[in-house]
C-alpha atoms as a PDB file:
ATOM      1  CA  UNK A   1     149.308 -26.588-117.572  1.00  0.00           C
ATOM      2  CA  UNK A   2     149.777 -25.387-121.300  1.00  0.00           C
ATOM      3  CA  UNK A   3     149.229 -22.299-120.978  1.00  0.00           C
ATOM      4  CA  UNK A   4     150.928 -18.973-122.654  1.00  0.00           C
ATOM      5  CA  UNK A   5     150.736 -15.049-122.844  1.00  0.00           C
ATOM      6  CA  UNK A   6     151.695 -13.073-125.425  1.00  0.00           C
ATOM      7  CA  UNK A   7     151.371  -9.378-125.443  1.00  0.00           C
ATOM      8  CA  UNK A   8     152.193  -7.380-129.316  1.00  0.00           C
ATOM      9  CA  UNK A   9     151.797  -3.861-129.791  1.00  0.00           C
ATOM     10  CA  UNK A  10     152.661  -2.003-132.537  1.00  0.00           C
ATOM     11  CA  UNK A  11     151.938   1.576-134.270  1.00  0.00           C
ATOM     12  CA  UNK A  12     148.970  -0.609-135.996  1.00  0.00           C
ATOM     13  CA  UNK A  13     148.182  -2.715-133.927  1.00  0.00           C
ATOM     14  CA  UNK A  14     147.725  -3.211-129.581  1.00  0.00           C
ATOM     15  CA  UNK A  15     147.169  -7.502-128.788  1.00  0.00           C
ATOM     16  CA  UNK A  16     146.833  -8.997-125.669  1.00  0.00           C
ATOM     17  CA  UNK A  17     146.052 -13.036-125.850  1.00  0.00           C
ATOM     18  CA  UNK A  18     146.181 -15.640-123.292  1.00  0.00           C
ATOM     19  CA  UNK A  19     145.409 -19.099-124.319  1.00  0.00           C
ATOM     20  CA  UNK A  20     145.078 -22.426-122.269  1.00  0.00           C
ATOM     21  CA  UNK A  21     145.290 -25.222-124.316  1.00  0.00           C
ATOM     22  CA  UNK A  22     143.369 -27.640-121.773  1.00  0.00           C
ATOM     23  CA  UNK A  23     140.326 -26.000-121.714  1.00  0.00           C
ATOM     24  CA  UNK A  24     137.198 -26.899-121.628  1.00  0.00           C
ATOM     25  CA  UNK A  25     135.108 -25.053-124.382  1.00  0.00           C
ATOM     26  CA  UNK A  26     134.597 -22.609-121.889  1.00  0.00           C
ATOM     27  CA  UNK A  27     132.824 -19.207-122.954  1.00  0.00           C
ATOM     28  CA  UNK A  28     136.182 -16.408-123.038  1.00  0.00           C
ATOM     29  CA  UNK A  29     136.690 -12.767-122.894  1.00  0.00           C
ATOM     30  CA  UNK A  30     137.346 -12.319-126.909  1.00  0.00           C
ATOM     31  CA  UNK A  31     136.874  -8.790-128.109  1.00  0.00           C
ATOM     32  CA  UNK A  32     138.690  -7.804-131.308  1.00  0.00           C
ATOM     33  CA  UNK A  33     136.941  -4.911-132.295  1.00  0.00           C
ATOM     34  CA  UNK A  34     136.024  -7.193-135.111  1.00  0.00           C
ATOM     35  CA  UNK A  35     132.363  -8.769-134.625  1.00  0.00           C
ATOM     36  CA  UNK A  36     132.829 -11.568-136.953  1.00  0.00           C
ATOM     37  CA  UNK A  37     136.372 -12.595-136.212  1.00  0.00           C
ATOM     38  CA  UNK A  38     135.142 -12.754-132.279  1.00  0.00           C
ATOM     39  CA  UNK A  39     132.600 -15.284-133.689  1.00  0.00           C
ATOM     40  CA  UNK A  40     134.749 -17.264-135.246  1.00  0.00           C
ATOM     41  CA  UNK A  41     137.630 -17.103-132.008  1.00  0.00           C
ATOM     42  CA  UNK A  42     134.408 -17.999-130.235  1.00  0.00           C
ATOM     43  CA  UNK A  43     133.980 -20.952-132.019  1.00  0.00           C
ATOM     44  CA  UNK A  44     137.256 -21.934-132.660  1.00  0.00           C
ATOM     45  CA  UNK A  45     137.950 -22.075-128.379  1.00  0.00           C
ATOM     46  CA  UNK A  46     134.467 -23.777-128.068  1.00  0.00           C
ATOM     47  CA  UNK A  47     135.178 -26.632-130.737  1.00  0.00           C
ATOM     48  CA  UNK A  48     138.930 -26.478-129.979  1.00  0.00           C
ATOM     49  CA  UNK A  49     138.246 -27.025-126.037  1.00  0.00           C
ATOM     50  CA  UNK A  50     140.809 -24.501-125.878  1.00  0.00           C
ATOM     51  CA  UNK A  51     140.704 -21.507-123.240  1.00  0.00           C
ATOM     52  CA  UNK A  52     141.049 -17.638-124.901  1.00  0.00           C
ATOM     53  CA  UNK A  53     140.961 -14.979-124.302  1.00  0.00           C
ATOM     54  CA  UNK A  54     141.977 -11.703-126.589  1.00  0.00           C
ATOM     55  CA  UNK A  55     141.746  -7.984-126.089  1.00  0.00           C
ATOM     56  CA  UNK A  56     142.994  -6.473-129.146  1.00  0.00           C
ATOM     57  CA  UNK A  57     142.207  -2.865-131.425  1.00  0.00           C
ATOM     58  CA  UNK A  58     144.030  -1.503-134.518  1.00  0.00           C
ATOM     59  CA  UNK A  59     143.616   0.903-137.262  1.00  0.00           C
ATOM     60  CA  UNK A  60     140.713  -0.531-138.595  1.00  0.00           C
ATOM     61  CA  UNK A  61     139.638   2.894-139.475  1.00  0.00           C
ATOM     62  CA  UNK A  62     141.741   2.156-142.817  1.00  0.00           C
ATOM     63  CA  UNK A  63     140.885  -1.583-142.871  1.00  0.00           C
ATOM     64  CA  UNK A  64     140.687  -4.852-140.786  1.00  0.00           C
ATOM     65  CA  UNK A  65     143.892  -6.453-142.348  1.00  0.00           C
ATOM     66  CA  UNK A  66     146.569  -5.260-139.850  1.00  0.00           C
ATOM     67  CA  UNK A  67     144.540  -6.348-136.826  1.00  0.00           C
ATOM     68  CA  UNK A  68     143.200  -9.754-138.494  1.00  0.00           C
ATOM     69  CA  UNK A  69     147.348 -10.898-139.568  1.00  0.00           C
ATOM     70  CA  UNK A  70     148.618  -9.352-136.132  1.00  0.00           C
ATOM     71  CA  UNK A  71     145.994 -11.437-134.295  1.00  0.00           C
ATOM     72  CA  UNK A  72     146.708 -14.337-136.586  1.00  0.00           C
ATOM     73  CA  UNK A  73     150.651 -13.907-135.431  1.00  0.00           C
ATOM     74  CA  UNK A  74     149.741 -13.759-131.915  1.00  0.00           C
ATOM     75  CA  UNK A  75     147.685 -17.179-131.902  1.00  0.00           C
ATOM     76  CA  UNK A  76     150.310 -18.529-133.494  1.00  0.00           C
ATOM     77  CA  UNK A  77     153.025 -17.884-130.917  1.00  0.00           C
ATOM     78  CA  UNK A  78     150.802 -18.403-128.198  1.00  0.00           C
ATOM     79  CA  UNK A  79     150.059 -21.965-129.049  1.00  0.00           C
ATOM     80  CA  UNK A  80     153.564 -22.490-130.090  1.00  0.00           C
ATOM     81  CA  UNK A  81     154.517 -21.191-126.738  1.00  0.00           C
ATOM     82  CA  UNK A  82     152.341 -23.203-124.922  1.00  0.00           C
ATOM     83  CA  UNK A  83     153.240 -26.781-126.851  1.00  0.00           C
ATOM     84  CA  UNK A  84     157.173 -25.979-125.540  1.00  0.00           C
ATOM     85  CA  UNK A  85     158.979 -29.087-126.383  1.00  0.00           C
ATOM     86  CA  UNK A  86     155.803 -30.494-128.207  1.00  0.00           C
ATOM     87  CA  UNK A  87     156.852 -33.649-126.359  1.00  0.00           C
ATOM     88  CA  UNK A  88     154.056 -36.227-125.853  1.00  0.00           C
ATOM     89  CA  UNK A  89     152.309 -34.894-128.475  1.00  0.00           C
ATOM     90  CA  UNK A  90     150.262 -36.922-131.448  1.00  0.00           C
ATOM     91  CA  UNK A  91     151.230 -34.067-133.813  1.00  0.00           C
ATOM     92  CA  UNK A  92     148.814 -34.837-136.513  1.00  0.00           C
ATOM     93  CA  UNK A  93     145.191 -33.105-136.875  1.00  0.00           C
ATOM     94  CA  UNK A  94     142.743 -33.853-139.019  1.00  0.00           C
ATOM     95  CA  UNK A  95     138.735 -32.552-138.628  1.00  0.00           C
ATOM     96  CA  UNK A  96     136.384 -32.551-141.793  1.00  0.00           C
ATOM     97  CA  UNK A  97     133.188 -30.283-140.657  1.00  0.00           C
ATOM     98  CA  UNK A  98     129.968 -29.768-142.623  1.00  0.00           C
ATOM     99  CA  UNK A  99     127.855 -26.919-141.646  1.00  0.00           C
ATOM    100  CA  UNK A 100     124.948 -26.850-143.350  1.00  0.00           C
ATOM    101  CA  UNK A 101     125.420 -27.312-147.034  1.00  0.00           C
ATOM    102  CA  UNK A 102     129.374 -26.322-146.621  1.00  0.00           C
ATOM    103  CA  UNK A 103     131.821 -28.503-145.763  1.00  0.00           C
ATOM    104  CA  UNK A 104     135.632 -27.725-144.689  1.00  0.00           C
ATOM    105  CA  UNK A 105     138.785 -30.277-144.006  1.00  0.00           C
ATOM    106  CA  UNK A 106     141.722 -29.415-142.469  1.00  0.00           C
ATOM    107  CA  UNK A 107     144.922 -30.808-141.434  1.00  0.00           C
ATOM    108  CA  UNK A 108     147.866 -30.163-139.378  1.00  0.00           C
ATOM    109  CA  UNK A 109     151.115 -31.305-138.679  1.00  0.00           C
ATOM    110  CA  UNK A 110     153.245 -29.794-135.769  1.00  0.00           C
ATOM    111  CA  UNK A 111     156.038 -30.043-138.223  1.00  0.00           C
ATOM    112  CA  UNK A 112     158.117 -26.837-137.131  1.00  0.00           C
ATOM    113  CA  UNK A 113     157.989 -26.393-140.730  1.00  0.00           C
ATOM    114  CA  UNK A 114     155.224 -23.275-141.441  1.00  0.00           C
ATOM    115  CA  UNK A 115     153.216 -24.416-144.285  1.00  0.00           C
ATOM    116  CA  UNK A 116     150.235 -22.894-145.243  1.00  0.00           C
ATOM    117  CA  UNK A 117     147.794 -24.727-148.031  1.00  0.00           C
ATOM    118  CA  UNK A 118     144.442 -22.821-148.820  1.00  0.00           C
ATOM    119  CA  UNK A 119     141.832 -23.707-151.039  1.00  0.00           C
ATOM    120  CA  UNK A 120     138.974 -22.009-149.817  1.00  0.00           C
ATOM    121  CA  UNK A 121     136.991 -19.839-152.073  1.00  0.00           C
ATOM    122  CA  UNK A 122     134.561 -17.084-150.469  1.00  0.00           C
ATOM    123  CA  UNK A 123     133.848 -14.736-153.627  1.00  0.00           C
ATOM    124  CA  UNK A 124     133.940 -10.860-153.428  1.00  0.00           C
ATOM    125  CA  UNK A 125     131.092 -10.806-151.070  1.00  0.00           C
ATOM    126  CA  UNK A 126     131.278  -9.478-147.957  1.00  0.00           C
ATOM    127  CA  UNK A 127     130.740 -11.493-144.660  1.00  0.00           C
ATOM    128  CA  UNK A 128     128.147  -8.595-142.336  1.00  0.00           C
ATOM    129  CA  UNK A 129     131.139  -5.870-142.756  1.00  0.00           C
ATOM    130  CA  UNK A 130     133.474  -8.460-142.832  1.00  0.00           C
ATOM    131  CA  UNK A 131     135.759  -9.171-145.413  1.00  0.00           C
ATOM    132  CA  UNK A 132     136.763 -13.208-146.244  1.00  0.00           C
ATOM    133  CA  UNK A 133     139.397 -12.175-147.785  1.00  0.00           C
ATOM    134  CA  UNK A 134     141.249 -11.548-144.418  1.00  0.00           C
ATOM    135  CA  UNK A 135     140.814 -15.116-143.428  1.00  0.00           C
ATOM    136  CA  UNK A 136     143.664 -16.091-145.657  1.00  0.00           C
ATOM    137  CA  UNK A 137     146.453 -13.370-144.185  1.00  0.00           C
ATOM    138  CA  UNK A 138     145.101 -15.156-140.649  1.00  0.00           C
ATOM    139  CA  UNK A 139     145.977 -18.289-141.605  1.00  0.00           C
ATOM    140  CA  UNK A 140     149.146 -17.651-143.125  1.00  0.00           C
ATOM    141  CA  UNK A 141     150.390 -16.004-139.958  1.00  0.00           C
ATOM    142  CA  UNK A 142     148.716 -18.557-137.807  1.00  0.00           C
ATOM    143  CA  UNK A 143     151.283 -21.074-139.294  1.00  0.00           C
ATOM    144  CA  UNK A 144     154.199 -19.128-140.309  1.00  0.00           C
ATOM    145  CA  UNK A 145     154.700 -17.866-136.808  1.00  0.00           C
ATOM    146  CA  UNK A 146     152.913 -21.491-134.459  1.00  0.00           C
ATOM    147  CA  UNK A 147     155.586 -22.938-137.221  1.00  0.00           C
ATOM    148  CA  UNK A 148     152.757 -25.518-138.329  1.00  0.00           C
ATOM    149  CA  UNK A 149     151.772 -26.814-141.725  1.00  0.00           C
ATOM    150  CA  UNK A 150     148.174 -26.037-142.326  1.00  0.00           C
ATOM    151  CA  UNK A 151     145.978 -27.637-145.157  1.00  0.00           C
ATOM    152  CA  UNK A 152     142.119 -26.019-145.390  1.00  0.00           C
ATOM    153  CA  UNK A 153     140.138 -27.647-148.438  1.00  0.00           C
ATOM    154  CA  UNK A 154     136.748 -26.153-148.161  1.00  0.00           C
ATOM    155  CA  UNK A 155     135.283 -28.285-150.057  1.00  0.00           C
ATOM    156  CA  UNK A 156     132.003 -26.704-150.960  1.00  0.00           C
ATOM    157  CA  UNK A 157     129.505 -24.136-150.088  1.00  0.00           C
ATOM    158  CA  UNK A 158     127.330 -21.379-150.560  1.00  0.00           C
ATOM    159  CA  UNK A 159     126.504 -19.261-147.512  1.00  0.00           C
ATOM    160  CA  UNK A 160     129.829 -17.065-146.837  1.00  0.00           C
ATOM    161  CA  UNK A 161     129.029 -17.426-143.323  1.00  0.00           C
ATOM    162  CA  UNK A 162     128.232 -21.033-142.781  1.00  0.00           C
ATOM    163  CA  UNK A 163     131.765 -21.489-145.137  1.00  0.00           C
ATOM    164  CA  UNK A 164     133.702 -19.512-142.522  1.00  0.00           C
ATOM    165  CA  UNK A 165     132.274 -21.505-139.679  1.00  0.00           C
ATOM    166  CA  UNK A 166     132.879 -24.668-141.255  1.00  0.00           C
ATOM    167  CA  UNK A 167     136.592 -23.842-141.591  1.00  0.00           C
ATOM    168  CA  UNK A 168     137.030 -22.647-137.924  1.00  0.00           C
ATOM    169  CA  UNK A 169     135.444 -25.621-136.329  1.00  0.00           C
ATOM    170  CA  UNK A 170     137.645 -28.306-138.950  1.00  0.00           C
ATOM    171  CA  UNK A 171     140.523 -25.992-137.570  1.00  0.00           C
ATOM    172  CA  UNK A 172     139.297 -25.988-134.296  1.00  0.00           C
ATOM    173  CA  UNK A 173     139.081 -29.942-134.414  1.00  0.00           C
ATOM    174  CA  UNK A 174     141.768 -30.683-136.187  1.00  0.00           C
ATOM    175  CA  UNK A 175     144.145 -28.791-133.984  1.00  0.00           C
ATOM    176  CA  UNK A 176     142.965 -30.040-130.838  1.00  0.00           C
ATOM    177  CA  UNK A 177     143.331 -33.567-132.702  1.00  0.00           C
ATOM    178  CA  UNK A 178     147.057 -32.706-133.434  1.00  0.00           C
ATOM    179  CA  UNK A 179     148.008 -31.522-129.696  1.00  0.00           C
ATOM    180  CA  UNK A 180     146.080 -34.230-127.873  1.00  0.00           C
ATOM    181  CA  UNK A 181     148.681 -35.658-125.382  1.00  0.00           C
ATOM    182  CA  UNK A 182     149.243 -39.268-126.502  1.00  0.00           C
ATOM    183  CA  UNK A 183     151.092 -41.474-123.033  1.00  0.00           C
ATOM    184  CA  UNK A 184     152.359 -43.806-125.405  1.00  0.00           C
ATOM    185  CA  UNK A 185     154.279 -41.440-126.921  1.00  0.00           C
ATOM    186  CA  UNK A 186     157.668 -40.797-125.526  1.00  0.00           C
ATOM    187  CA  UNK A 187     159.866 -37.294-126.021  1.00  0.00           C
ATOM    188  CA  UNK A 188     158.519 -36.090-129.550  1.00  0.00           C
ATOM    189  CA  UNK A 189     157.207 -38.102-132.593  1.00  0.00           C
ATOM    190  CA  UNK A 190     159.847 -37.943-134.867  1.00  0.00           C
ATOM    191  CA  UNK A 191     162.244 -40.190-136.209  1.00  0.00           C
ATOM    192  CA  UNK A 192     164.760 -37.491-135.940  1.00  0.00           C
ATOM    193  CA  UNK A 193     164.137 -36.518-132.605  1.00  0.00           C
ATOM    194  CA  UNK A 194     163.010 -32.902-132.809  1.00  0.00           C
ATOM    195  CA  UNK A 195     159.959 -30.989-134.320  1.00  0.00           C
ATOM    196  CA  UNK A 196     161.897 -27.793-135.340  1.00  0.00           C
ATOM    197  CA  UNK A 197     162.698 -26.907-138.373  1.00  0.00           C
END
């Protein structure tokens, strides 16, 4: 099973995540202290067929950012973790999701080479008492520390929420896409053997 732990704690911020990456879209314990980001975690497991769970809380009394990047770290690792070798892998995601009238794509490549491209436009408006802003700082952990390169075009909208769950689920897709376990493939695809950097 692909499965991982990863436990952070910090003077900002206190993470515990689990993640199974053979789900089955199963419901999870997610509860960030966040309302929105446990909407979109929700989503992203459901769409991902990934298993999650996170308990996590941070000094959101100054601001969400802290606990949205340190959650965004621990993802990362988790799923990292729980590739190991990456062999057998097909390595390459791609999802394009409309939700409404927004529409997200995304791709991935389980490079080993953190890469994060973002063109996704939300405004200053906030999301409920959520700031879209954030999303970004999640992201850029997400693949600076799962070591990924990460393209999200969202292509168009106007509802900041149906935007935000448009990029989830492409994510969602497109990662489940990219660690899909191909039996054709043998050790990892690469020409040069390895998927580090």
């Amino acid at each position: 099973m692909r499965t991982a732990a990863i436990q952070r704690k910090t003077k900002e911020t206190d993470i515990s995540l689990k993640i199974g990456l053979d789900g089955e879209g199963e419901r999870n314990e997610i509860d960030t202290t966040i309302p929105f980001l446990d909407h979109m975690l929700q989503l992203f497991s459901k769409h991902g067929m990934i298993a999650l769970s996170v308990r996590a809380s941070g000094d959101t009394v100054i601001d969400d950012h802290h606990l949205v990047e340190d959650i965004g770290i621990c993802l990362g690792e988790a799923i990292k973790k729980a590739l190991g070798k990456k062999e057998g892998i097909s390595r390459y995601g791609y999802a394009v999701v409309p939700m409404d009238e927004s529409l997200c794509s995304v791709a991935i490549d389980i490079s080993g080479r953190p890469c994060l491209v973002w063109n996704a436009e939300f405004g200053d408006r906030m999301i409920g008492r959520f700031d879209p802003e954030l999303f970004h700082e999640f992201f850029k952990s997400f693949s600076d520390h799962s070591g990924m390169t990460l393209h999200i075009n969202l292509n168009y909208g106007r509802n900041g929420h149906h935007k935000a769950e448009a990029v989830f689920k492409a994510f969602a897709r497109a990662l489940r896409s990219a660690i899909t376990m191909d039996p054709r493939i043998k050790g990892v695809l690469s020409t040069k053997g390895s998927l580090e950097a």
